[in-house]
Protein backbone atom coordinates (compact mmCIF):
# COMPACT_ATOMS: atom_id res chain seq x y z
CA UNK A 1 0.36 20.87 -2.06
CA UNK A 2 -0.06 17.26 -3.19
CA UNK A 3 2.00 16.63 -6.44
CA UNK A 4 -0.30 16.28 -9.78
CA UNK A 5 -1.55 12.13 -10.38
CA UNK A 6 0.09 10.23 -13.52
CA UNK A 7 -3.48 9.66 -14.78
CA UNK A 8 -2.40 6.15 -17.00
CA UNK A 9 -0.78 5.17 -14.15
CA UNK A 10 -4.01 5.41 -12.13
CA UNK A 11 -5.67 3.37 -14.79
CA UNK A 12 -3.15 0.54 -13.55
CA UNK A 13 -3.76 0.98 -9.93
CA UNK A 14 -7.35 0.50 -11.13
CA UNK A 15 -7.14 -2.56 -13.06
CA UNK A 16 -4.99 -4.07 -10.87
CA UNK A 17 -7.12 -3.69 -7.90
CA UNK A 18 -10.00 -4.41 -9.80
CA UNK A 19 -8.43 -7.93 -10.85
CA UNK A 20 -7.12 -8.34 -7.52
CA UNK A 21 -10.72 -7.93 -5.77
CA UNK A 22 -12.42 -9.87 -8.62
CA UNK A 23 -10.44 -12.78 -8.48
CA UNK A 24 -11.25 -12.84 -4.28
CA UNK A 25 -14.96 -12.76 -5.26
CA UNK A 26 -14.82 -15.07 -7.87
CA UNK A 27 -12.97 -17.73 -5.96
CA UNK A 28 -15.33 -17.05 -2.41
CA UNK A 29 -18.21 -18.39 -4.93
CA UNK A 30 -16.27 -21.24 -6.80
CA UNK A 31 -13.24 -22.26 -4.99
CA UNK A 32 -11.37 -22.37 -8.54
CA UNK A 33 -7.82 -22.66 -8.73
CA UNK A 34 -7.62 -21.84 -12.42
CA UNK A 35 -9.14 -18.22 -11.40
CA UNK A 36 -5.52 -17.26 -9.64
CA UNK A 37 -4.32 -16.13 -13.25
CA UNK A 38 -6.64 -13.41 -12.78
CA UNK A 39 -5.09 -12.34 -9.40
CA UNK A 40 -1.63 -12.43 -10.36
CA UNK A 41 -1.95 -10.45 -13.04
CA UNK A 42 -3.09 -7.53 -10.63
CA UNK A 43 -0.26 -7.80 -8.13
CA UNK A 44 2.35 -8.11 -10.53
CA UNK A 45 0.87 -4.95 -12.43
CA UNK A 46 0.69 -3.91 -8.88
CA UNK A 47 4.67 -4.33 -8.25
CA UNK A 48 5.24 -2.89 -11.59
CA UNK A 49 3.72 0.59 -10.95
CA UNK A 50 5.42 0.26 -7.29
CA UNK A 51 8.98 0.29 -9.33
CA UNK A 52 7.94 2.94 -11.39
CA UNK A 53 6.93 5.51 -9.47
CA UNK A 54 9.66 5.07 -7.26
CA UNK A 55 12.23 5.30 -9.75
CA UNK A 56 9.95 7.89 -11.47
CA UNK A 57 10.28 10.44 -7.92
CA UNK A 58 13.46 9.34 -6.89
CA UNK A 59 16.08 8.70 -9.77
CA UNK A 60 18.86 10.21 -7.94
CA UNK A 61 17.82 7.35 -4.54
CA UNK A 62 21.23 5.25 -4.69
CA UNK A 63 22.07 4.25 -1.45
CA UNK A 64 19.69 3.76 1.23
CA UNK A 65 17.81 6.32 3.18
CA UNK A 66 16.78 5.77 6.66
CA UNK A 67 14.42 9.68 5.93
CA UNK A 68 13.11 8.00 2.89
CA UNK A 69 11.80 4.83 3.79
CA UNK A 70 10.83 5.98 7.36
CA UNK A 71 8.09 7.95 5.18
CA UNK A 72 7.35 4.67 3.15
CA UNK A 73 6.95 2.63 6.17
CA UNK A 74 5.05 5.62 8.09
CA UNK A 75 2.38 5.70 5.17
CA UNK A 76 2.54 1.76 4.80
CA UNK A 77 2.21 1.24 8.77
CA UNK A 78 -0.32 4.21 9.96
CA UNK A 79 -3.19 2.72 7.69
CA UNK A 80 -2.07 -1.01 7.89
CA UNK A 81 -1.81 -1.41 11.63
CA UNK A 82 -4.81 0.06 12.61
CA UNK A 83 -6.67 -2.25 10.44
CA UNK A 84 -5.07 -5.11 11.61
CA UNK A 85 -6.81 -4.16 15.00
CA UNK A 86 -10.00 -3.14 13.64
CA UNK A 87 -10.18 -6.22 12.02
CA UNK A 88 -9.25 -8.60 15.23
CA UNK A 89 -11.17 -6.51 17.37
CA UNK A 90 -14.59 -6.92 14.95
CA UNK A 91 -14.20 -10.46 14.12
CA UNK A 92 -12.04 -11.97 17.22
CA UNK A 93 -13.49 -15.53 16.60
CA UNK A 94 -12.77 -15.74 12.64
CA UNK A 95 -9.78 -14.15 11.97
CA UNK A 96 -7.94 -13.86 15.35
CA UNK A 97 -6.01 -17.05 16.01
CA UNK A 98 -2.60 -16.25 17.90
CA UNK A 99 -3.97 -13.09 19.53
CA UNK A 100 -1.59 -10.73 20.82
CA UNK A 101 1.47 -12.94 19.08
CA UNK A 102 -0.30 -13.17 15.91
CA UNK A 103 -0.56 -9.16 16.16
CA UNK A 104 2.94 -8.77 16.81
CA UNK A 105 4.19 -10.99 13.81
CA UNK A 106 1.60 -8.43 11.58
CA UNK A 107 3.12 -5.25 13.16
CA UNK A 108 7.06 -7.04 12.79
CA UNK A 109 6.03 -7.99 8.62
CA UNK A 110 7.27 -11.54 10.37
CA UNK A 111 3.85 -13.29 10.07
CA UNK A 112 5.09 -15.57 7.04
CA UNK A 113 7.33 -17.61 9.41
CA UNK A 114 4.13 -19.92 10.20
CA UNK A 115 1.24 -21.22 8.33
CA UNK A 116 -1.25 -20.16 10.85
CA UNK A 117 0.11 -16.85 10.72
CA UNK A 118 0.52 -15.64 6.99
CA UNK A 119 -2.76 -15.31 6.19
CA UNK A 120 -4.69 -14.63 9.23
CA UNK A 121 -6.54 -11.30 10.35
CA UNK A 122 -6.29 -10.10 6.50
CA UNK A 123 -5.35 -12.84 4.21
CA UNK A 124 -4.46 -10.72 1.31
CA UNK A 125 -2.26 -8.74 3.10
CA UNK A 126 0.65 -11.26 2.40
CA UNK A 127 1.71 -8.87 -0.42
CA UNK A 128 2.59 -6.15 2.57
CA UNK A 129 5.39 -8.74 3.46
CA UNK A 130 7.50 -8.41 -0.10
CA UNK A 131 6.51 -5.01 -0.99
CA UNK A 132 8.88 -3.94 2.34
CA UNK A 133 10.78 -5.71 1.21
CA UNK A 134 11.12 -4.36 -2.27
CA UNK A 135 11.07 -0.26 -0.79
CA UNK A 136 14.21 -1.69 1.70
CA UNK A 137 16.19 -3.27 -1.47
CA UNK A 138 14.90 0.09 -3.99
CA UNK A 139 17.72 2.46 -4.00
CA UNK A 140 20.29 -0.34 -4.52
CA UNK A 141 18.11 -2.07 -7.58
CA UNK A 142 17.72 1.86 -8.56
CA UNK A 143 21.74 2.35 -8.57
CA UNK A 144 22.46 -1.51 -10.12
CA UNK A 145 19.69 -0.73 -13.17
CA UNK A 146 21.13 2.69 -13.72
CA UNK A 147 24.81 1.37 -14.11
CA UNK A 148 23.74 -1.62 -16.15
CA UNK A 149 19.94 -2.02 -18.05
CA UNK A 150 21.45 -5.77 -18.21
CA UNK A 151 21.09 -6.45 -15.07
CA UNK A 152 16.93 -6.69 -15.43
CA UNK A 153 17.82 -9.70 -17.54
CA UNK A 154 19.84 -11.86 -14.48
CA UNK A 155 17.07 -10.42 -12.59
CA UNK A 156 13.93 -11.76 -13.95
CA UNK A 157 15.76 -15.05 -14.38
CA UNK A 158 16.11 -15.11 -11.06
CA UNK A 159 12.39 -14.37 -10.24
CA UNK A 160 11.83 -16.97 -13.06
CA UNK A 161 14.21 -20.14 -11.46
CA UNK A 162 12.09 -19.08 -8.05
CA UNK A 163 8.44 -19.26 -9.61
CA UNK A 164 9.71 -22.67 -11.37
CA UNK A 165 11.03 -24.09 -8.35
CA UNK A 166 8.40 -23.51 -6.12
CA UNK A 167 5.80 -23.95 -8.64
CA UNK A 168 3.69 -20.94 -7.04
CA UNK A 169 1.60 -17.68 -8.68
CA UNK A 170 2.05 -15.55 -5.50
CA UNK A 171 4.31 -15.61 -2.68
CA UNK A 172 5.75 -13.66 0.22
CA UNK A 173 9.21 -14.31 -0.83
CA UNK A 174 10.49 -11.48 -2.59
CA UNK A 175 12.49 -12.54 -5.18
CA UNK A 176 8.95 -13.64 -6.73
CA UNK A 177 8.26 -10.03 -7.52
CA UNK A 178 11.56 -8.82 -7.93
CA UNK A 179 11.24 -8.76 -12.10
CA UNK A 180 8.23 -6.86 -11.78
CA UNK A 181 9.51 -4.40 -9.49
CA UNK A 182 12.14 -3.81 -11.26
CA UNK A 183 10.73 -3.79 -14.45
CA UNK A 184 8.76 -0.58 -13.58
CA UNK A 185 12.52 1.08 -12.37
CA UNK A 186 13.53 0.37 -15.73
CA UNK A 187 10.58 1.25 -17.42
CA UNK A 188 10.95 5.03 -15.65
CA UNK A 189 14.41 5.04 -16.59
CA UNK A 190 14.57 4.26 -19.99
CA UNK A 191 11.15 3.07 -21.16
CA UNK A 192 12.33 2.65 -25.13
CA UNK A 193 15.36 -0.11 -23.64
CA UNK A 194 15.17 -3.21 -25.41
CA UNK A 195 16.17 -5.18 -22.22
CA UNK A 196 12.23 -4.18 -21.26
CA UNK A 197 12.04 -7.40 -23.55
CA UNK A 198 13.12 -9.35 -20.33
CA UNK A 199 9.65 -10.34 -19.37
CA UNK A 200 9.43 -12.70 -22.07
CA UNK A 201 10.63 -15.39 -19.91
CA UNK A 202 7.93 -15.59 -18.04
CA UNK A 203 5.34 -16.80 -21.41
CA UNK A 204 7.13 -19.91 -20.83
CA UNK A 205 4.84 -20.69 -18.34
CA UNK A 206 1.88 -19.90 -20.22
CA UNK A 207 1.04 -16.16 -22.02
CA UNK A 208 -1.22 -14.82 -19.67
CA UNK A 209 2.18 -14.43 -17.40
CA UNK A 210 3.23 -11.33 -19.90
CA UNK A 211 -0.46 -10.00 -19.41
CA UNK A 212 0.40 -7.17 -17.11
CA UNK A 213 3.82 -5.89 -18.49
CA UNK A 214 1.69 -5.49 -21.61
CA UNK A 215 -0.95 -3.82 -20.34
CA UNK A 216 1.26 -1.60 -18.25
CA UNK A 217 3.48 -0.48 -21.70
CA UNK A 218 0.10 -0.13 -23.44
CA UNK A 219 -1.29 2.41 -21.02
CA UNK A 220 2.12 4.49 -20.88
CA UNK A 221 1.52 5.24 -24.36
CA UNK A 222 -1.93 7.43 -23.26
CA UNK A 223 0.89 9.69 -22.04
CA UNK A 224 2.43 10.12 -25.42
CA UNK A 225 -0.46 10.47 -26.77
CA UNK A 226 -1.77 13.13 -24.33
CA UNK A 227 -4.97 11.22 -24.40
CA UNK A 228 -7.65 13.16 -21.99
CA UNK A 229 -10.21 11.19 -20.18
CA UNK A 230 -13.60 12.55 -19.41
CA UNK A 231 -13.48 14.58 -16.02
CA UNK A 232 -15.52 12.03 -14.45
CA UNK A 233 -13.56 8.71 -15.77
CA UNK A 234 -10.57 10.75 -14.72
CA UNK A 235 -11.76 11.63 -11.28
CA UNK A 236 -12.81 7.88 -10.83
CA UNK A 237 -9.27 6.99 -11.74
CA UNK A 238 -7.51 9.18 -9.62
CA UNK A 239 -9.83 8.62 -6.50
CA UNK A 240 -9.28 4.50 -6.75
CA UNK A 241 -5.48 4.97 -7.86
CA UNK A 242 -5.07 6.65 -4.59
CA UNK A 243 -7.03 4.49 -2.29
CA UNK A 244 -5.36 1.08 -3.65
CA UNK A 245 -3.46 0.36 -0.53
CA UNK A 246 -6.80 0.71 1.56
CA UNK A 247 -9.37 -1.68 -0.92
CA UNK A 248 -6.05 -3.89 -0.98
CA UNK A 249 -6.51 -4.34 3.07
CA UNK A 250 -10.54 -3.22 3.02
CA UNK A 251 -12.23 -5.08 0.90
CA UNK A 252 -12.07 -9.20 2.30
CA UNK A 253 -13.76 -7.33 5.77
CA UNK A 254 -16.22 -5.94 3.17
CA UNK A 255 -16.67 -9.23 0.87
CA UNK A 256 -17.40 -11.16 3.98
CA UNK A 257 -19.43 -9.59 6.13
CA UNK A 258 -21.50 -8.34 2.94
CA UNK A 259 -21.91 -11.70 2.02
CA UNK A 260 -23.04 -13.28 5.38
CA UNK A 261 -19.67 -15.29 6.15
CA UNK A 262 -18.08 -13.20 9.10
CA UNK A 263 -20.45 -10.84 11.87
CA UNK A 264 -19.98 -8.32 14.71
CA UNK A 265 -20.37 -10.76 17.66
CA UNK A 266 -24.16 -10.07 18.23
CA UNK A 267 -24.97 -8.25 15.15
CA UNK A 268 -26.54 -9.39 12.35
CA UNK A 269 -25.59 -9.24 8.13
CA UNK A 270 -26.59 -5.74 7.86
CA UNK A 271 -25.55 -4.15 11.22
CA UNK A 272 -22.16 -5.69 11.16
CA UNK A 273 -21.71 -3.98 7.31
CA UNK A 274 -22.54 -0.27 9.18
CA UNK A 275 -20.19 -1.32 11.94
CA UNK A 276 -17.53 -2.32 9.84
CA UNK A 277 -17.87 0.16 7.12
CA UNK A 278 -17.61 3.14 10.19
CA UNK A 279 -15.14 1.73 11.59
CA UNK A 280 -12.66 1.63 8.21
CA UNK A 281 -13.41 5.17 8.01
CA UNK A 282 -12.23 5.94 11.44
CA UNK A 283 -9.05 3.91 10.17
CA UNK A 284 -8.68 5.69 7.01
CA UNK A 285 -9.17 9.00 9.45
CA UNK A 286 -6.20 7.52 12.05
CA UNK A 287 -4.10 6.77 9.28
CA UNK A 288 -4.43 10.36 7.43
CA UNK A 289 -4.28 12.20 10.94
CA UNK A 290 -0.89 10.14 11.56
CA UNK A 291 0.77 11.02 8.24
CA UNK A 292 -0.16 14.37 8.89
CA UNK A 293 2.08 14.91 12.20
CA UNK A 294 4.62 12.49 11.75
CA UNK A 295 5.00 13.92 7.93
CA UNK A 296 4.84 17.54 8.64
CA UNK A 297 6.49 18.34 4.91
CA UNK A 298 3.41 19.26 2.50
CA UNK A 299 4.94 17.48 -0.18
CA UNK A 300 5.38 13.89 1.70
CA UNK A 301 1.87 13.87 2.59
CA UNK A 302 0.92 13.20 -0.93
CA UNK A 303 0.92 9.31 -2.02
């Protein structure tokens, strides 16, 4: 029986992948840099919900799992590897530039050792790269924030001194994200600490850089609250919050083809959309019908 949805936290998964996919159409149509704000304001609220649920399910995780995060990477893998070959096989000629390599360096989460690499096949799935990452390093940030609420402080320092000295908004490197992930381990652990203060740091780069801890604390209040949504704002919520991983890797296929940019080899704007669209459902079916026999436990099926 899947477990019952946080519904705030589905409000995040919402806004995040709504900022994420705005930003992607905003920028295809101007080309502005100043519109990244917007887009890292969704992955980091992103990264933030990642740490929180985690530490949410799992507070007793401590030391690393090989069970556990071969049902992270099983959920992470059976939708994102079939896409990666959808997406090659549709649209060889504008997103498939290493070929079988270039596969191999997706399928490996290696694809960030080369330019030509990181962002081909699906350019925004870069963020796959650190979020492994993140689930491998989990139970030990999950033991270190339990012993000491401190630590968040030397942490987002860290993620701070990396973001100064490389000057960049997103990145595949880890330690980028780290203070948001672990910001949301915190935040299930103890979400009244005054070390949740941490963040601050980061409005020394501008205020828009606090944007989505704030709007991540403001929606945890709903839960206080026991605020109720309307059954059909709360079924909207719940349906995107649980299909964020597949708009994440979906939707610059859909952007592109929709807007006349990439085409079946042969096919036209509006044959190549039906093409594509049927084939990400066959993906989305691949994916659920692999969870489903490689996690036979009723209760690791939910996401």
């Amino acid at each position: 029986m899947a477990e019952e949805r946080i519904a705030w936290l589905d409000i995040a998964r919402t806004i995040a992948i709504t900022l994420i996919v705005g930003f992607h159409v905003l920028y295809e149509f101007t080309l502005d840099e100043s519109l990244r704000i917007i887009g890292y304001i969704g992955v980091s609220l992103f990264f933030i919900g990642s740490g929180f649920i985690l530490a949410r399910k799992y507070p007793n995780l401590k030391s690393f799992d090989i069970g556990w995060f071969k049902k992270r990477y099983i959920r992470i893998a059976s939708l994102y590897y079939p896409t990666l070959m959808a997406i090659a096989l549709l649209f060889f000629p504008d997103t498939y530039y290493k070929r079988l390599y270039d596969l191999i360096l997706h399928f490996v989460f290696l694809n960030f050792i080369s330019s030509d690499t990181l962002y081909s096949i699906i350019s925004p799935a870069w963020f796959v790269i650190p979020l492994v990452a993140l689930y491998i390093l989990f139970p030990y940030l999950n033991r270190l924030l339990a012993w000491s609420k401190y630590a968040l402080i030397a942490i987002f320092l860290l993620s701070f001194a990396e973001r100064y000295a490389t000057h960049a908004l997103v990145s595949v490197s880890p330690l980028l994200f780290l203070g948001d992930f672990c910001f949301g381990i915190v935040f299930a652990q103890d979400r009244r600490n005054k070390v949740l203060l941490a963040p601050l740091v980061m409005a020394i780069n501008g205020p828009l850089m606090i944007a989505s801890y704030v709007i991540f604390y403001l929606l945890s209040l709903l839960e206080d609250l026991n605020f109720a949504l309307p059954r059909f704002l709360a079924g909207t919520f719940s349906f995107i919050g649980k299909y964020t991983f597949e708009l994440f890797l979906f939707h610059e296929s859909l952007m592109k083809v929709a807007l006349g940019k990439w085409h079946v080899d042969g096919l036209n704007t509006s044959l190549s959309l039906v093409v594509l669209v049927l084939t990400l459902l066959v993906v989305e079916w691949i994916s659920r019908t692999t969870q489903n026999a490689l996690l036979s436990n009723g209760s690791n099926k939910s996401r």
